[in-house]
Protein backbone atom coordinates (compact mmCIF):
# COMPACT_ATOMS: atom_id res chain seq x y z
CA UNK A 1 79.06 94.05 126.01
CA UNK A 2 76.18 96.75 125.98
CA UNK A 3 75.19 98.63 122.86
CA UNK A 4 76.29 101.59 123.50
CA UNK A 5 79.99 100.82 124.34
CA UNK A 6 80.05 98.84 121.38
CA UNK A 7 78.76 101.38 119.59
CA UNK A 8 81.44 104.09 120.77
CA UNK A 9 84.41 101.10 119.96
CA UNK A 10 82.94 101.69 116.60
CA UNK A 11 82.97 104.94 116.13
CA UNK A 12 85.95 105.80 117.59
CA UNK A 13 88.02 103.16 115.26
CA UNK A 14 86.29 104.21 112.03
CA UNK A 15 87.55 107.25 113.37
CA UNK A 16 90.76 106.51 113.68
CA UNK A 17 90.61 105.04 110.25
CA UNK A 18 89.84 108.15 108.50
CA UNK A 19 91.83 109.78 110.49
CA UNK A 20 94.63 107.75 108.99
CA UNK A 21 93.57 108.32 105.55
CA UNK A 22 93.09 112.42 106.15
CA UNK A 23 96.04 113.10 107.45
CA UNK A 24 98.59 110.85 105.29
CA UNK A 25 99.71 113.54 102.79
CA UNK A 26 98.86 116.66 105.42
CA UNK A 27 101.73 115.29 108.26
CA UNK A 28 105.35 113.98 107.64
CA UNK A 29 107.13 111.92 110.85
CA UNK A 30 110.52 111.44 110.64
CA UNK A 31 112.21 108.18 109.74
CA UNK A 32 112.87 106.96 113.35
CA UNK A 33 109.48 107.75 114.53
CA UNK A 34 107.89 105.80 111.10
CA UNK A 35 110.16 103.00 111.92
CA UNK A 36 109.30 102.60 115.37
CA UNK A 37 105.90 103.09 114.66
CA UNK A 38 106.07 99.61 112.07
CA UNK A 39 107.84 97.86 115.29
CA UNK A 40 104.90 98.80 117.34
CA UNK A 41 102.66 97.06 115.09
CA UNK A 42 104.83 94.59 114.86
CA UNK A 43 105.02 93.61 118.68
CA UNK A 44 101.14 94.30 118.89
CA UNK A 45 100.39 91.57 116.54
CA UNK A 46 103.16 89.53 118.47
CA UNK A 47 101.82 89.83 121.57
CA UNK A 48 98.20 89.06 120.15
CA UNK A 49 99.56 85.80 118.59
CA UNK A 50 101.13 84.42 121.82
CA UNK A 51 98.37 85.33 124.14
CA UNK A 52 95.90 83.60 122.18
CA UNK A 53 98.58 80.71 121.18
CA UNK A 54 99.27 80.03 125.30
CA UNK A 55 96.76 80.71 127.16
CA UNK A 56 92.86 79.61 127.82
CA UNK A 57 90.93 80.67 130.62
CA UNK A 58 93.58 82.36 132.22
CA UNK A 59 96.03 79.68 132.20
CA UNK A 60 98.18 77.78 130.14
CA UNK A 61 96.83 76.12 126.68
CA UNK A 62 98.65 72.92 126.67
CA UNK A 63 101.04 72.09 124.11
CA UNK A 64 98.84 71.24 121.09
CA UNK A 65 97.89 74.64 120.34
CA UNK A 66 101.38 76.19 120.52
CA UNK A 67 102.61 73.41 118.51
CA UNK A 68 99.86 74.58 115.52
CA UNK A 69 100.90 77.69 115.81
CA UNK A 70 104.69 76.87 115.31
CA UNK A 71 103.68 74.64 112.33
CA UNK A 72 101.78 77.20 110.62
CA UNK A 73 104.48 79.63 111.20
CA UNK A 74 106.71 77.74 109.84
CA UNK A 75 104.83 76.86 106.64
CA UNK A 76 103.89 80.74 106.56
CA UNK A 77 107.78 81.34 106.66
CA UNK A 78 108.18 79.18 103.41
CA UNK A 79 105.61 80.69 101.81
CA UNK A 80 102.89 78.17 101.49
CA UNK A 81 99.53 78.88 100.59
CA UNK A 82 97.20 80.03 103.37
CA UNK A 83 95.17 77.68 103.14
CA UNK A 84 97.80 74.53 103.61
CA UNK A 85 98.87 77.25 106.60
CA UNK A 86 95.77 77.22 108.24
CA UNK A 87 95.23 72.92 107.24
CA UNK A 88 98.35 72.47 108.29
CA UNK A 89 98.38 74.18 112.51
CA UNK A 90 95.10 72.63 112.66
CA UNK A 91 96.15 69.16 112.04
CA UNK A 92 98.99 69.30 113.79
CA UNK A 93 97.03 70.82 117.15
CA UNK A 94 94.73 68.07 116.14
CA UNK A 95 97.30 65.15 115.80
CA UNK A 96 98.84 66.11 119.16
CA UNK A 97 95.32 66.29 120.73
CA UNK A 98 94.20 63.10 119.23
CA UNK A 99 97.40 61.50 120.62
CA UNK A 100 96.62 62.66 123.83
CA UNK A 101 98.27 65.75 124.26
CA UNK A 102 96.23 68.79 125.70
C-alpha cells in the first residue's frame, strides 16, 4: 500500500471518529434506525470473524482453524477470561493440526 492512500485511510477514519464524537448530542435517530444501526455492527464484525475463520488464500482454511474459533467462542460465551479464550482456540487449532488435521 503507498503512502499516500494510507495516509488518506487515516485521515478519513480519524475523521469519522470525531465525527462520531461531534455530533452525538447535536443529532437524535430514531429507535429503529439506532437499532439497526447496532445490527449492522453486529453482522460487520460477523462477517469479519468468518472470513478470516474459513478462508486462506482464497480458499478454504481447513478445519483446525474453524474449530479454534468455535472453542474460543464457546469459552467467550461462558465468560472465561480472555486470555484462557485466546489459550484455549489456539490449542485446540493446534491439537487438530498436530493430529493431522489442516
Amino acid at each position: 500500500m503507498s503512502w499516500p492512500a494510507l495516509l488518506a485511510l487515516a485521515v478519513g477514519t480519524y475523521g469519522i471518529r470525531l465525527a462520531g464524537i461531534l455530533l452525538r448530542d447535536r443529532l437524535r435517530l430514531p429507535e429503529r434506525a439506532t437499532r439497526l444501526l447496532d445490527l449492522g455492527a453486529t453482522a460487520l464484525l460477523i462477517a469479519l470473524v468468518a472470513t478470516a475463520a474459513l478462508t486462506e488464500d482464497g480458499g478454504f482454511a481447513g478445519w483446525a482453524r474453524p474449530a479454534g474459533v468455535v472453542a474460543g467462542a464457546a469459552a467467550a460465551l461462558l465468560k472465561a477470561p480472555f486470555v484462557l479464550v485466546v489459550v484455549l482456540a489456539a490449542g485446540v487449532a493446534a491439537g487438530l493440526r498436530a493430529v493431522g488435521i489442516p
